[in-house]
Protein backbone atom coordinates (compact mmCIF):
# COMPACT_ATOMS: atom_id res chain seq x y z
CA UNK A 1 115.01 62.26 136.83
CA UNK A 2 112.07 60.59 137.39
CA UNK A 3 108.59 62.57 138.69
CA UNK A 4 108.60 59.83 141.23
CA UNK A 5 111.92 60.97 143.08
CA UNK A 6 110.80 64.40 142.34
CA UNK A 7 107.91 63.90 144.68
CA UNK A 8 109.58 61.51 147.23
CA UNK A 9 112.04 64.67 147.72
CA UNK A 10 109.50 67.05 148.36
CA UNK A 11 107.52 65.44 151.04
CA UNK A 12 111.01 64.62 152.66
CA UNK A 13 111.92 68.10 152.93
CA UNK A 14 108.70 68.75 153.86
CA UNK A 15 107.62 67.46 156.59
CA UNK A 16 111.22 67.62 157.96
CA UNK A 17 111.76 71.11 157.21
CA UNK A 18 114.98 71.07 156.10
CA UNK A 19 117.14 70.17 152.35
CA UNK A 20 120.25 68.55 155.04
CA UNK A 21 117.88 66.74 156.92
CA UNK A 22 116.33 65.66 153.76
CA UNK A 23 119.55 64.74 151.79
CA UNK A 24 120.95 63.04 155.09
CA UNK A 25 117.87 60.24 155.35
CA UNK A 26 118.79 59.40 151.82
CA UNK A 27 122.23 59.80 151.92
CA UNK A 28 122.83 62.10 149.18
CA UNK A 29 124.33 65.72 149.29
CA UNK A 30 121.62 68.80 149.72
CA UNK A 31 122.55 70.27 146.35
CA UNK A 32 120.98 67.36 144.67
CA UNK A 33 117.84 67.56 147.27
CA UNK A 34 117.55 71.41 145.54
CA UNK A 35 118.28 70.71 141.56
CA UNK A 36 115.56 67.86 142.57
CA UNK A 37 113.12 70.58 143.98
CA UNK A 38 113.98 73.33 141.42
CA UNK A 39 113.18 71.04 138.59
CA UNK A 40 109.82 70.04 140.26
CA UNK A 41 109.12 73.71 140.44
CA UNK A 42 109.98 74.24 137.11
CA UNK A 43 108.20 71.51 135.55
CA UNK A 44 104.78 72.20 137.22
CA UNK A 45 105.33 76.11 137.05
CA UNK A 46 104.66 77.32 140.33
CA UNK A 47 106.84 77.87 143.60
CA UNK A 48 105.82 75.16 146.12
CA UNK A 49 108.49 76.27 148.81
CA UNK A 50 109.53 79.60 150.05
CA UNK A 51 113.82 78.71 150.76
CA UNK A 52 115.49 80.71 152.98
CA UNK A 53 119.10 80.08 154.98
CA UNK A 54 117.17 79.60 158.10
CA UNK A 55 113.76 77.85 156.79
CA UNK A 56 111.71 75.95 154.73
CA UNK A 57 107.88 76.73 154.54
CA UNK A 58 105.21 75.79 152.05
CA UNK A 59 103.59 77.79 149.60
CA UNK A 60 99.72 77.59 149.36
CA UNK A 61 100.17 75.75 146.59
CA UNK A 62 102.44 73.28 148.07
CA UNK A 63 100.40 72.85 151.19
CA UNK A 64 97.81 71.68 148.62
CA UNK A 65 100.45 69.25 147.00
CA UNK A 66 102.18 68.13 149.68
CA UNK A 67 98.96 65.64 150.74
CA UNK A 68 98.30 64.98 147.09
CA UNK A 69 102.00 63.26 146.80
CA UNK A 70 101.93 62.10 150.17
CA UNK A 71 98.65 60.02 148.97
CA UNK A 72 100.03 58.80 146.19
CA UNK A 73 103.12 57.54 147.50
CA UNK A 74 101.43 55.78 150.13
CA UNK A 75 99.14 54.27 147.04
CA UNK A 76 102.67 53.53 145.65
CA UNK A 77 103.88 51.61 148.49
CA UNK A 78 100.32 49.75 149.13
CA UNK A 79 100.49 48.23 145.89
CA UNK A 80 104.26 47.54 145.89
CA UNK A 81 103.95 46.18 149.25
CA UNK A 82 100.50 44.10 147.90
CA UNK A 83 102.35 41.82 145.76
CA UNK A 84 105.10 41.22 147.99
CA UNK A 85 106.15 38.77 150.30
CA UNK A 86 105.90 40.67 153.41
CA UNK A 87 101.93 42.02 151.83
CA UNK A 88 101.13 45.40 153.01
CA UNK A 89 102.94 47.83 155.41
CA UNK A 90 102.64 51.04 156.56
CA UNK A 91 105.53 53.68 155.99
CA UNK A 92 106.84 56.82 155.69
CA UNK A 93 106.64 59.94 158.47
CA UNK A 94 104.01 60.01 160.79
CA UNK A 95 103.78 63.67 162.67
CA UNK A 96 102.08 63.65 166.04
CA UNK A 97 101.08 66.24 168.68
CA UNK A 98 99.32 66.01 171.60
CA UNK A 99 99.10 68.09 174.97
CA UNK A 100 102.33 68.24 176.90
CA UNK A 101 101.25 66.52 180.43
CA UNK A 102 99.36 63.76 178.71
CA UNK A 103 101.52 62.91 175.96
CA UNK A 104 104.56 62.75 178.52
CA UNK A 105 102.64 60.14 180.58
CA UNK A 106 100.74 58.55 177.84
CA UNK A 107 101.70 59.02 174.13
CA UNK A 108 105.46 59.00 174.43
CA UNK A 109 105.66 56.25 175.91
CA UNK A 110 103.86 54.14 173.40
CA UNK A 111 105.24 55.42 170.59
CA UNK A 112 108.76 53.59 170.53
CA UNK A 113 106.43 50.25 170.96
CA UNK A 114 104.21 51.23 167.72
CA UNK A 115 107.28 51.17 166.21
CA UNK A 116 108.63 47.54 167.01
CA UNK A 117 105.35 46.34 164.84
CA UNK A 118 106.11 49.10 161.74
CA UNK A 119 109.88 49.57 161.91
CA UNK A 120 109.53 51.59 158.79
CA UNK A 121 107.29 54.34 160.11
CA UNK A 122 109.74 57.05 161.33
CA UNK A 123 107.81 59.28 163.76
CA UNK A 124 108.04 63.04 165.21
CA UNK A 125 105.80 63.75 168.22
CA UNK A 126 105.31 66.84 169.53
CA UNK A 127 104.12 68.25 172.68
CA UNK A 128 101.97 71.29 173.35
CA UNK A 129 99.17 72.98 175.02
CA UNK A 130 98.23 75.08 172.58
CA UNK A 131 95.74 74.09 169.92
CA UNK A 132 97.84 73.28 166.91
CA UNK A 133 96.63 73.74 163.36
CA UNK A 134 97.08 69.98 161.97
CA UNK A 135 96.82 70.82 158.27
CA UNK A 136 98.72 74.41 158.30
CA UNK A 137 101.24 72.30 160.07
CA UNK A 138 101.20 69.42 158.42
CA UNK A 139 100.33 67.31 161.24
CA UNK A 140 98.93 64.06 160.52
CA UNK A 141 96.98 62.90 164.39
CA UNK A 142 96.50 65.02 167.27
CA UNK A 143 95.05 63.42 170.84
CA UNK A 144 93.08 65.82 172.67
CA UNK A 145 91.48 65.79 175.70
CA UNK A 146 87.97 67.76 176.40
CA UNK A 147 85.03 68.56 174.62
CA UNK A 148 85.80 69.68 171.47
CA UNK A 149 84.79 72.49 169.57
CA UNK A 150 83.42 71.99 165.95
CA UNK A 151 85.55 71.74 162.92
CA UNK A 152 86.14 70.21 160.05
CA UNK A 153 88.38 67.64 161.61
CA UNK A 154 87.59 64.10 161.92
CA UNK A 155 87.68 62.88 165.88
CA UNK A 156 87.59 59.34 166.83
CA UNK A 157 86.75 59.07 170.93
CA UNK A 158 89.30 56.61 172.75
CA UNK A 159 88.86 56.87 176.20
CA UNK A 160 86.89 58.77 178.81
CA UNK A 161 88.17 61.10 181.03
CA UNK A 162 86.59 61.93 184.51
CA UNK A 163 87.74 64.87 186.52
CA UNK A 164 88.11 63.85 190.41
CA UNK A 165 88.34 65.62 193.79
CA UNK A 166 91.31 63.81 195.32
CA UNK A 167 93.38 64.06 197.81
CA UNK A 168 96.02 62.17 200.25
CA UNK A 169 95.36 59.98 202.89
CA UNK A 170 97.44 62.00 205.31
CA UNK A 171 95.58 65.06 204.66
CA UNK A 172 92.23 63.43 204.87
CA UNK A 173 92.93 62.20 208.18
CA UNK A 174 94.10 65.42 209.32
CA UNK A 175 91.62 67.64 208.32
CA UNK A 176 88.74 65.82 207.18
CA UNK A 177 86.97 64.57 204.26
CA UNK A 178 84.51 67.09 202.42
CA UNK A 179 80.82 65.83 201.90
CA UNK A 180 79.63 68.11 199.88
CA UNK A 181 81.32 70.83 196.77
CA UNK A 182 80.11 73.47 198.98
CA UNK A 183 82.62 72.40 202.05
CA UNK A 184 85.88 72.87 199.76
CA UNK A 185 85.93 76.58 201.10
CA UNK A 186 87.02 74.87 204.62
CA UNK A 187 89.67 72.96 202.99
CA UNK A 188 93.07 73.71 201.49
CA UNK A 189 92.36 73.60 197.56
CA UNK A 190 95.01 73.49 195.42
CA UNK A 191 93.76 75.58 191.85
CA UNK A 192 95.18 76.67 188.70
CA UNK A 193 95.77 80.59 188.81
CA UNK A 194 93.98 82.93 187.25
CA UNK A 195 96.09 83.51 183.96
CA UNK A 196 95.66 79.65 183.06
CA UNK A 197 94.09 78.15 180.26
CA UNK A 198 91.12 76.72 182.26
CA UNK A 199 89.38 79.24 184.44
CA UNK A 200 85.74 78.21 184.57
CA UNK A 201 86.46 76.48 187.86
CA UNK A 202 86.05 73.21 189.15
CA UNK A 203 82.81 70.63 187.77
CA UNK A 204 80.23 69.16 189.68
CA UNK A 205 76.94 67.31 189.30
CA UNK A 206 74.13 68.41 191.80
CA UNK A 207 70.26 67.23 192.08
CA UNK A 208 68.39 70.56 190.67
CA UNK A 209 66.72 72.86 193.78
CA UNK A 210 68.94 70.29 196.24
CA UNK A 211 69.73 72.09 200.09
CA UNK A 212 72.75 73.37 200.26
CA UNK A 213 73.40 74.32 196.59
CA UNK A 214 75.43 77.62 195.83
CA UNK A 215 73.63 80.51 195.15
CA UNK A 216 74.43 82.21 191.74
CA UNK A 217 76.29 84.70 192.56
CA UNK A 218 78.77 82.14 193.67
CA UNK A 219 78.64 80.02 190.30
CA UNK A 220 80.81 79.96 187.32
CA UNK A 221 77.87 78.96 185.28
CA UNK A 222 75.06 76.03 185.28
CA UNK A 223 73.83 73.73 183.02
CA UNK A 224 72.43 70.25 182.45
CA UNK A 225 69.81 68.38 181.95
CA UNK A 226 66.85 66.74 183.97
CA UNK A 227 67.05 65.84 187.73
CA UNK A 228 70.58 67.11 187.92
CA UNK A 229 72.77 70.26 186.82
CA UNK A 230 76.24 70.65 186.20
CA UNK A 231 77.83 73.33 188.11
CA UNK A 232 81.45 75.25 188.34
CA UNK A 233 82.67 76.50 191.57
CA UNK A 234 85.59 78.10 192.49
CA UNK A 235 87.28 76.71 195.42
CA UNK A 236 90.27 79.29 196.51
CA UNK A 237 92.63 78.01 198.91
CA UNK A 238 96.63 79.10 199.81
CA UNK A 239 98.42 77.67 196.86
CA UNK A 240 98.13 78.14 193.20
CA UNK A 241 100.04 77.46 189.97
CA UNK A 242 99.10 77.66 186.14
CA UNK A 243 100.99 74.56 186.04
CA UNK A 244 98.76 71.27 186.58
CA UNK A 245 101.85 69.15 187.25
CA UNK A 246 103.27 71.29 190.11
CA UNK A 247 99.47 71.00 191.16
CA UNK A 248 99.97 67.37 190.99
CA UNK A 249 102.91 67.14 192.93
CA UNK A 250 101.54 69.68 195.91
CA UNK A 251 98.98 67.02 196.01
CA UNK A 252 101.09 64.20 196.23
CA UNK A 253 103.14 65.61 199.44
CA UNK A 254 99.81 66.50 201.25
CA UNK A 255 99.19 70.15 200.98
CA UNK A 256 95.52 69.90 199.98
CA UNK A 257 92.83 68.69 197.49
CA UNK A 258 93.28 69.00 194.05
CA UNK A 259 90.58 68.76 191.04
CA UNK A 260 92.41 66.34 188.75
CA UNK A 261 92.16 64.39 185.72
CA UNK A 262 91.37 60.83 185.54
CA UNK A 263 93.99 60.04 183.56
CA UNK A 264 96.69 61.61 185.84
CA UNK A 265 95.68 60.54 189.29
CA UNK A 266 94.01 56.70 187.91
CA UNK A 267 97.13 55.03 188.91
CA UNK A 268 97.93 56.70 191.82
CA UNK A 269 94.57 55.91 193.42
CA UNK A 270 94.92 52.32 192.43
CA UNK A 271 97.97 52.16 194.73
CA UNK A 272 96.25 53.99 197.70
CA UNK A 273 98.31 57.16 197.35
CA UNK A 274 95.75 59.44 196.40
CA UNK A 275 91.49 59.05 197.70
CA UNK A 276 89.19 60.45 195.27
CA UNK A 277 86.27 62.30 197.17
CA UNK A 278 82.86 63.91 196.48
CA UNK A 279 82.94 61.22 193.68
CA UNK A 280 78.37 61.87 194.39
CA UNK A 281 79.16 64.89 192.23
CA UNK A 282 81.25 63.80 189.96
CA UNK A 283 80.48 65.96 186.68
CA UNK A 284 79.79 64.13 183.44
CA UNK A 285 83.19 62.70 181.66
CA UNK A 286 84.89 63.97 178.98
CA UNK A 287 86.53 62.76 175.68
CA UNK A 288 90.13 61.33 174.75
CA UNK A 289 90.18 62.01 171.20
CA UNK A 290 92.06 61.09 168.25
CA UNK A 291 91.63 64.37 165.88
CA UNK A 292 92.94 64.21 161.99
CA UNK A 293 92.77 66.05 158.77
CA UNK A 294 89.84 65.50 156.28
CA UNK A 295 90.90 63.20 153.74
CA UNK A 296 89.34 60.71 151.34
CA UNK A 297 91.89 58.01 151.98
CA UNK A 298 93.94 58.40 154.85
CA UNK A 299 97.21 56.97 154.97
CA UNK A 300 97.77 53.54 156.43
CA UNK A 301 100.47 54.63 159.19
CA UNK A 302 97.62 57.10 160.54
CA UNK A 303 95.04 54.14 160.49
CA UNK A 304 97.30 51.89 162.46
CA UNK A 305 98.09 54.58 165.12
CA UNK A 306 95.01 55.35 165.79
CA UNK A 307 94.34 51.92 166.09
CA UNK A 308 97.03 50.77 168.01
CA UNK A 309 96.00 53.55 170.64
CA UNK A 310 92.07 53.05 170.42
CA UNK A 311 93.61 49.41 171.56
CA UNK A 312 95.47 50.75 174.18
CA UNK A 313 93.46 53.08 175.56
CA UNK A 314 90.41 50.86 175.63
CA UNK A 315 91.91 48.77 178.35
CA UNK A 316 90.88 49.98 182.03
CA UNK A 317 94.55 48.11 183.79
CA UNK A 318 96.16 50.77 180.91
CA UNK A 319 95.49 54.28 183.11
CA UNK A 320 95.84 52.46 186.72
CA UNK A 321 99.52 51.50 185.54
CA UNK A 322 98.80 47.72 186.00
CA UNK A 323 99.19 47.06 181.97
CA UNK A 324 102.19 47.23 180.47
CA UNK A 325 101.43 48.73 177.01
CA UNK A 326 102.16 46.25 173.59
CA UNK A 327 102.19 46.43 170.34
């Protein structure tokens, strides 16, 4: 048995978790996926993966080796591929995660289309709102959205993302447009309740010692910089949900204003359904980020997805809907 094969069976049951899943992509029985993995084991004298009848995990040590073999069998395939016909192509199993109401609307659907250009990339995405640990996990991209906190992760920045005040026509014209964040407390605002994830309150940008700014007590915090401050009220109002999409959807049928991302409420204020307001104050934009693992050569399916996003994303007509995404 080659140390080749070896290694080409551990990262399959690897980053698919499982000996039958394994043995089933290569179409040979899971006792020869385990004599494969026992003889690894044996030969480099340490236990890489902890077996039992319900999971697989890694080992320390086979964390470590897993992106070892996972680099050299994409240096395998480069040069294979490099003095081929076809030249170079990205393959093998690219793992993605990114947060559950943005990846729905704007990862999922391009990753069937990344795939039409690299048909032998097979890809697992996964959606989430918590924070997930891309190396313990053995994820290889995340896309985030927000200012992120240090790490040693690499981020690449994609897109913008602008948080709006909008709201419906109908419920404009029936009670009013605000002029100013302080006014909110006369309108029906739609929030995310108290045991969500974000609870510092709703952003705005405001001239420094301008009339009518809150006092204090009534901030979340302040900062900024210069002429103008960035402040965090919070708006109450007869509805709210930890859920942003139910927030969404109150919006959408007219029950009040909501403080929404750009990228979920772009294309429906393209097609008049939704009117952004106090846009005077909007607060500075955050990031759409690409996040990966540290590594000295990163593997070429990675590179091209983050690519082929960075391409997508760049385009204004993509978040207004008027795009269709491509390859």
């Amino acid at each position: 048995m080659s140390k080749l094969k070896q290694m080409e069976s551990f990262v399959s049951v690897a980053t698919r978790g499982s000996l039958t899943a394994a043995a089933n992509a290569e179409g040979v029985a899971p006792a020869i996926m385990g004599r494969r993995l026992d003889a690894l084991e044996e030969r480099l004298g340490v236990k890489l993966l902890v077996r039992t009848t319900r999971r697989i995990s890694l080992t320390h040590e086979g964390s470590a080796f897993l992106e070892d073999c996972q680099r050299l069998l994409i240096d395998v395939a480069n040069a294979e591929a490099s003095v081929s016909a076809g030249g170079v192509k990205a393959s093998g199993h690219l793992r993605i995660t990114a947060p559950a109401g943005f990846g729905r609307r704007h990862v999922a659907p391009l990753v069937p289309l990344f795939r039409q250009s690299h048909a032998d990339v097979t890809i697992s995405l996964n959606l989430s709102d918590r924070v997930v640990d891309l190396a313990g996990e053995g994820f290889d991209c995340a896309v985030r959205v927000g200012d992120l906190p240090d790490s040693s992760l690499v981020s690449v920045r994609m897109a913008d993302n602008r948080r709006l005040c909008v709201a419906t026509p109908g419920y404009l014209q029936r009670h009013g447009t605000p002029q100013h964040p302080t006014e909110l407390a006369k309108f029906d605002c739609l929030t995310l309740s108290s045991d969500a994830s974000q609870t510092r309150g709703w952003a705005f940008r405001i001239p420094r010692n301008a009339p009518g700014r809150p006092q204090e007590a009534a901030l979340a915090d302040a900062a900024g910089e210069g002429d103008y401050e960035v402040i965090h009220l919070k708006p109450g109002g007869p509805l709210d949900c930890s859920d942003g999409q139910v927030l969404h959807d109150w919006c959408m049928a007219g029950y009040g204003i909501a403080w929404r991302s750009t990228w979920e409420v772009e294309a429906e204020i393209a097609a008049g359904k939704l009117v952004a307001v106090l846009q005077d104050f909007d607060a500075p934009p955050n990031g759409i980020y690409a996040v990966f693992p540290q590594r000295k050569h990163l593997p070429l399916r990675v590179r091209l997805w983050i690519d082929f996003l960075k391409h997508n994303y760049g385009e204004p007509a993509f978040w207004t809907g008027q795009r269709t995404a491509h390859p």
